[in-house]
N, C-alpha and C. Protein backbone atom coordinates (compact mmCIF):
# COMPACT_ATOMS: atom_id res chain seq x y z
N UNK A 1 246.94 164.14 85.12
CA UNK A 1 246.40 165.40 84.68
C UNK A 1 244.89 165.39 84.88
N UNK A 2 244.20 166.52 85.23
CA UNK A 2 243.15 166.41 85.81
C UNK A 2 242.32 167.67 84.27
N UNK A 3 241.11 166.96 84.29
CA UNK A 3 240.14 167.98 83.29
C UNK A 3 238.87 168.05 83.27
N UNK A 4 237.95 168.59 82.95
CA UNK A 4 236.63 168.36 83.08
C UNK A 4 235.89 168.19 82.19
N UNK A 5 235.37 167.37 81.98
CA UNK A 5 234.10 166.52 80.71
C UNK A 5 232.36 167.04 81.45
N UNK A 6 231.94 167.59 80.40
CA UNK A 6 230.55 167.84 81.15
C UNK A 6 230.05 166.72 80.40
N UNK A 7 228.89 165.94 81.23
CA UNK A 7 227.66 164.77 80.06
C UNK A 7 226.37 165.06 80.88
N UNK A 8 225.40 165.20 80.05
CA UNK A 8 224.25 165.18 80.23
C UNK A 8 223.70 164.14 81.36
N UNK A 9 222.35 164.85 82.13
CA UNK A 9 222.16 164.27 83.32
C UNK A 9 221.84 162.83 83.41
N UNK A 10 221.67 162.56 81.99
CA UNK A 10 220.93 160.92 81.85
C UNK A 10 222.45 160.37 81.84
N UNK A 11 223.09 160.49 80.94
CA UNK A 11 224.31 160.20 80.99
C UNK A 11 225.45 159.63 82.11
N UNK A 12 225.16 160.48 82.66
CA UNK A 12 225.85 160.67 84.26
C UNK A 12 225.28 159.61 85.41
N UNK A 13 224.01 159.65 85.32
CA UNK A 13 223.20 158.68 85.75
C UNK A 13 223.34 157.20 85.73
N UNK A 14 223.43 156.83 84.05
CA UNK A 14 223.64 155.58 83.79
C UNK A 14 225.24 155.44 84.03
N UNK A 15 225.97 156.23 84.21
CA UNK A 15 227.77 155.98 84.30
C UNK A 15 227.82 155.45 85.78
N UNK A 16 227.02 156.44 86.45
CA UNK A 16 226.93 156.36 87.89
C UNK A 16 226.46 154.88 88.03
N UNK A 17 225.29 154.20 87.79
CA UNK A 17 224.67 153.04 87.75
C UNK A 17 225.53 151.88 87.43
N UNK A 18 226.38 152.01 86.31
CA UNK A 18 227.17 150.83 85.85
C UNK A 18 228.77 150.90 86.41
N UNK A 19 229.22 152.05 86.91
CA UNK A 19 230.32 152.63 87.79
C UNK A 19 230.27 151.80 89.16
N UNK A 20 228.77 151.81 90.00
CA UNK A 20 228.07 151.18 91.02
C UNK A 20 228.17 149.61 90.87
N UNK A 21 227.77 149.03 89.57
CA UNK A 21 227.61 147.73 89.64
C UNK A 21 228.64 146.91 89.46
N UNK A 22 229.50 147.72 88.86
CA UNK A 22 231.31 146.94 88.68
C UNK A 22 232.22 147.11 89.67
N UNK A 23 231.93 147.77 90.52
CA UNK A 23 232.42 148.47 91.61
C UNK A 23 233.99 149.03 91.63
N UNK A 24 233.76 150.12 90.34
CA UNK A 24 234.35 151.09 89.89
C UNK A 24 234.18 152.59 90.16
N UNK A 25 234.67 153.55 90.25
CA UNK A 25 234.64 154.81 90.20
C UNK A 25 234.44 155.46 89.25
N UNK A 26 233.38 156.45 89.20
CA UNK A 26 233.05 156.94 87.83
C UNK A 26 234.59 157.38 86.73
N UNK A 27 235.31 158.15 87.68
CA UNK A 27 237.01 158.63 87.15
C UNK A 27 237.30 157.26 86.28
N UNK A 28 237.47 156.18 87.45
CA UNK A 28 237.90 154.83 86.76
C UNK A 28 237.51 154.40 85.21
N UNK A 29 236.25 154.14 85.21
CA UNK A 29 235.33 154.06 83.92
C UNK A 29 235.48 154.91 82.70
N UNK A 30 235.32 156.34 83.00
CA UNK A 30 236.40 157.27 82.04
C UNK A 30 237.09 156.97 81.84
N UNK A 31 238.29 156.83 82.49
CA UNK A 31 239.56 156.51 82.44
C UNK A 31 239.77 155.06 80.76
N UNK A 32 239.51 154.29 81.70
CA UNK A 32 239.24 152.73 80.70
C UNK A 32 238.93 153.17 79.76
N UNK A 33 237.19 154.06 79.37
CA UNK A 33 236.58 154.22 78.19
C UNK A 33 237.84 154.72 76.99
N UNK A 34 238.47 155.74 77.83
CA UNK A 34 239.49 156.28 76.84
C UNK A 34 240.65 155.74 76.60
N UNK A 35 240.96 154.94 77.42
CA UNK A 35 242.15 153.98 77.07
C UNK A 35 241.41 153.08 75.76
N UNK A 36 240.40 152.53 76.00
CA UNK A 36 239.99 151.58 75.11
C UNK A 36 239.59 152.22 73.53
N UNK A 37 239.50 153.45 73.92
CA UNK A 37 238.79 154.20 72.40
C UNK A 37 240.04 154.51 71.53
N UNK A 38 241.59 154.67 72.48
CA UNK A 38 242.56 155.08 71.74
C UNK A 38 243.37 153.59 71.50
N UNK A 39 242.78 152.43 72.02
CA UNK A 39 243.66 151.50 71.47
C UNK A 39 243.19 151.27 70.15
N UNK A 40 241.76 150.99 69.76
CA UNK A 40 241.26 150.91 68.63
C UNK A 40 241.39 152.10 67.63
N UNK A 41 241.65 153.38 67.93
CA UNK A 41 241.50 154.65 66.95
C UNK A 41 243.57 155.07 66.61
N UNK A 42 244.32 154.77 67.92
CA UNK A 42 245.40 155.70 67.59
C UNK A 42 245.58 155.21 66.53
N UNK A 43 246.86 155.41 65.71
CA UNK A 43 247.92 154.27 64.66
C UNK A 43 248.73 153.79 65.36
N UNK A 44 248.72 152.74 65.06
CA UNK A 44 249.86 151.42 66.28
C UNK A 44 250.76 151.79 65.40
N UNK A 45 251.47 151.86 64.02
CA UNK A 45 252.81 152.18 63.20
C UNK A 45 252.21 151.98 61.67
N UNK A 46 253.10 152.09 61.29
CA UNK A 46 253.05 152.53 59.84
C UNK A 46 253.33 150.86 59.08
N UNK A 47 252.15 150.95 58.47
CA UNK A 47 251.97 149.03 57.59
C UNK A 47 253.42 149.34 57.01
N UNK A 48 253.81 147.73 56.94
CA UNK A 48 255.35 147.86 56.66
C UNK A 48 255.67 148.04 55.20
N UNK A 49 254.70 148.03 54.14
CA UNK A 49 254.56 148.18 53.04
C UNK A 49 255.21 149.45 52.64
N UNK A 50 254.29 150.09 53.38
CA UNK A 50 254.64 151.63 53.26
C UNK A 50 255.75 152.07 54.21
N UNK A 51 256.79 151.15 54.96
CA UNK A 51 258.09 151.71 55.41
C UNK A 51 259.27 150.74 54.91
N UNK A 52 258.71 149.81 54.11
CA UNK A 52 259.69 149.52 52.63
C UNK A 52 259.65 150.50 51.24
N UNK A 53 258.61 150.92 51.24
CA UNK A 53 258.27 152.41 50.06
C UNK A 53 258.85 153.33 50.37
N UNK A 54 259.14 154.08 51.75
CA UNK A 54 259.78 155.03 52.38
C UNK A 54 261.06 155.14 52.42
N UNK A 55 261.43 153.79 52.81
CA UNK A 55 262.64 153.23 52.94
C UNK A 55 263.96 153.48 52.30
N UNK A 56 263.44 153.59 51.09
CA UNK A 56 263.97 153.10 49.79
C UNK A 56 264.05 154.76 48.81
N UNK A 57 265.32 155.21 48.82
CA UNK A 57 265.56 156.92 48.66
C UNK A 57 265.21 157.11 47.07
N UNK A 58 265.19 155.85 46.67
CA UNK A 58 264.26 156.28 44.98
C UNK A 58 263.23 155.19 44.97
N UNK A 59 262.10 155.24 45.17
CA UNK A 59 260.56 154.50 45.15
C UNK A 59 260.40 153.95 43.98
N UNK A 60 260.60 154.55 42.62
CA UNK A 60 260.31 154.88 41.59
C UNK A 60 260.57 153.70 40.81
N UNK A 61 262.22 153.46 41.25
CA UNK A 61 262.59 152.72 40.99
C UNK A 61 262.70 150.89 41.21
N UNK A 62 261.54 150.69 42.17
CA UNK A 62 261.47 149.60 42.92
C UNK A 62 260.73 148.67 41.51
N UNK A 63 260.67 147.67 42.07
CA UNK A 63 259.85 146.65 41.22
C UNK A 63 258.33 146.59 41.72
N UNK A 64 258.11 146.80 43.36
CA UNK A 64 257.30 146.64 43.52
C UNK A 64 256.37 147.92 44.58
N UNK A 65 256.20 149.22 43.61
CA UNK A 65 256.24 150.13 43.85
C UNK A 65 254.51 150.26 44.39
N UNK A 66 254.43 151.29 45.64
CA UNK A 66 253.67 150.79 46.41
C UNK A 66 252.20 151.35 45.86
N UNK A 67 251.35 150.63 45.83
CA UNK A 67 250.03 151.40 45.43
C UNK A 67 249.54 151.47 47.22
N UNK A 68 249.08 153.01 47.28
CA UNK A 68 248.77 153.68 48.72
C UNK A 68 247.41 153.44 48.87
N UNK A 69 246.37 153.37 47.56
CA UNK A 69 245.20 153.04 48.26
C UNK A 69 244.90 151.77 48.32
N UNK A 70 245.77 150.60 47.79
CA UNK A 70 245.37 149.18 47.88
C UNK A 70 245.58 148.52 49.38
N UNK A 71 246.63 149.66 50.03
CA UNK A 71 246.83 148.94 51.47
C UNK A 71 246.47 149.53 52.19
N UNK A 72 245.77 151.02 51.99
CA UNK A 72 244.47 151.74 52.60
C UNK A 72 242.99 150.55 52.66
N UNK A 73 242.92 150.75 51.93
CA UNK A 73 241.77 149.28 51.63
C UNK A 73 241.72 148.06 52.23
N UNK A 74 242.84 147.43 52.36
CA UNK A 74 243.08 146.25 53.10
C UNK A 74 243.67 146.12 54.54
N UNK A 75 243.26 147.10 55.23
CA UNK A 75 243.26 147.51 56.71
C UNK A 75 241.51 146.95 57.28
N UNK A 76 241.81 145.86 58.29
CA UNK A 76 240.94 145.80 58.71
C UNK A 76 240.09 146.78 59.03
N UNK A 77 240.01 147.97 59.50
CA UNK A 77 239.34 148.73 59.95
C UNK A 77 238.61 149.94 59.11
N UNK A 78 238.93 149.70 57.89
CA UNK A 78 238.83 150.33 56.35
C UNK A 78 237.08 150.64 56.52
N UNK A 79 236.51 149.61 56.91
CA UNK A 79 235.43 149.36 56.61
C UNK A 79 234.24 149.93 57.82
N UNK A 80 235.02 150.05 59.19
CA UNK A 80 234.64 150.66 60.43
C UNK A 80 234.07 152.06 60.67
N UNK A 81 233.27 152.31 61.12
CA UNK A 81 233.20 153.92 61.47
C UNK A 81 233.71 154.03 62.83
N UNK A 82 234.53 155.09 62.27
CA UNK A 82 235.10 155.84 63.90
C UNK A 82 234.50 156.15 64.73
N UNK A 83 234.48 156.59 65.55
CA UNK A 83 233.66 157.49 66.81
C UNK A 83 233.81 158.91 66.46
């Protein structure tokens, strides 16, 4: 699928420059950037915590009923800023 990204002329410049020195195609480099931004940002699946909580057609009743922000919290990436 084909689309168009406008970036500023400095921008373009330095893509062009480091596109040049890897001996990549600017497309290419896009390409990667966004592969690499969605491996770190998509959700790879659902912590299994919370698809034993789900799981389970009365929660309520579990022994070890799930607290949602303790395994919000303990996600490596808790602490990261997004892009």
């Amino acid at each position: 699928m084909n689309f168009s990204v406008h970036l500023d002329d400095e921008t373009v410049d330095r893509l062009n420059q480091a596109a040049a020195r890897v001996g990549l195609t600017r497309n290419r480099v896009i390409t990667l950037a966004v592969q690499d931004w969605l491996a770190h940002n998509e959700e790879k699946d659902w912590p299994a915590a919370l698809k034993r909580h789900f799981g389970n057609p009365a929660p309520e009743l579990a022994e070890d009923t799930l607290d949602f922000q303790a395994w919000r919290e303990a996600l490596p990436e808790a602490a990261q800023v997004r892009w």
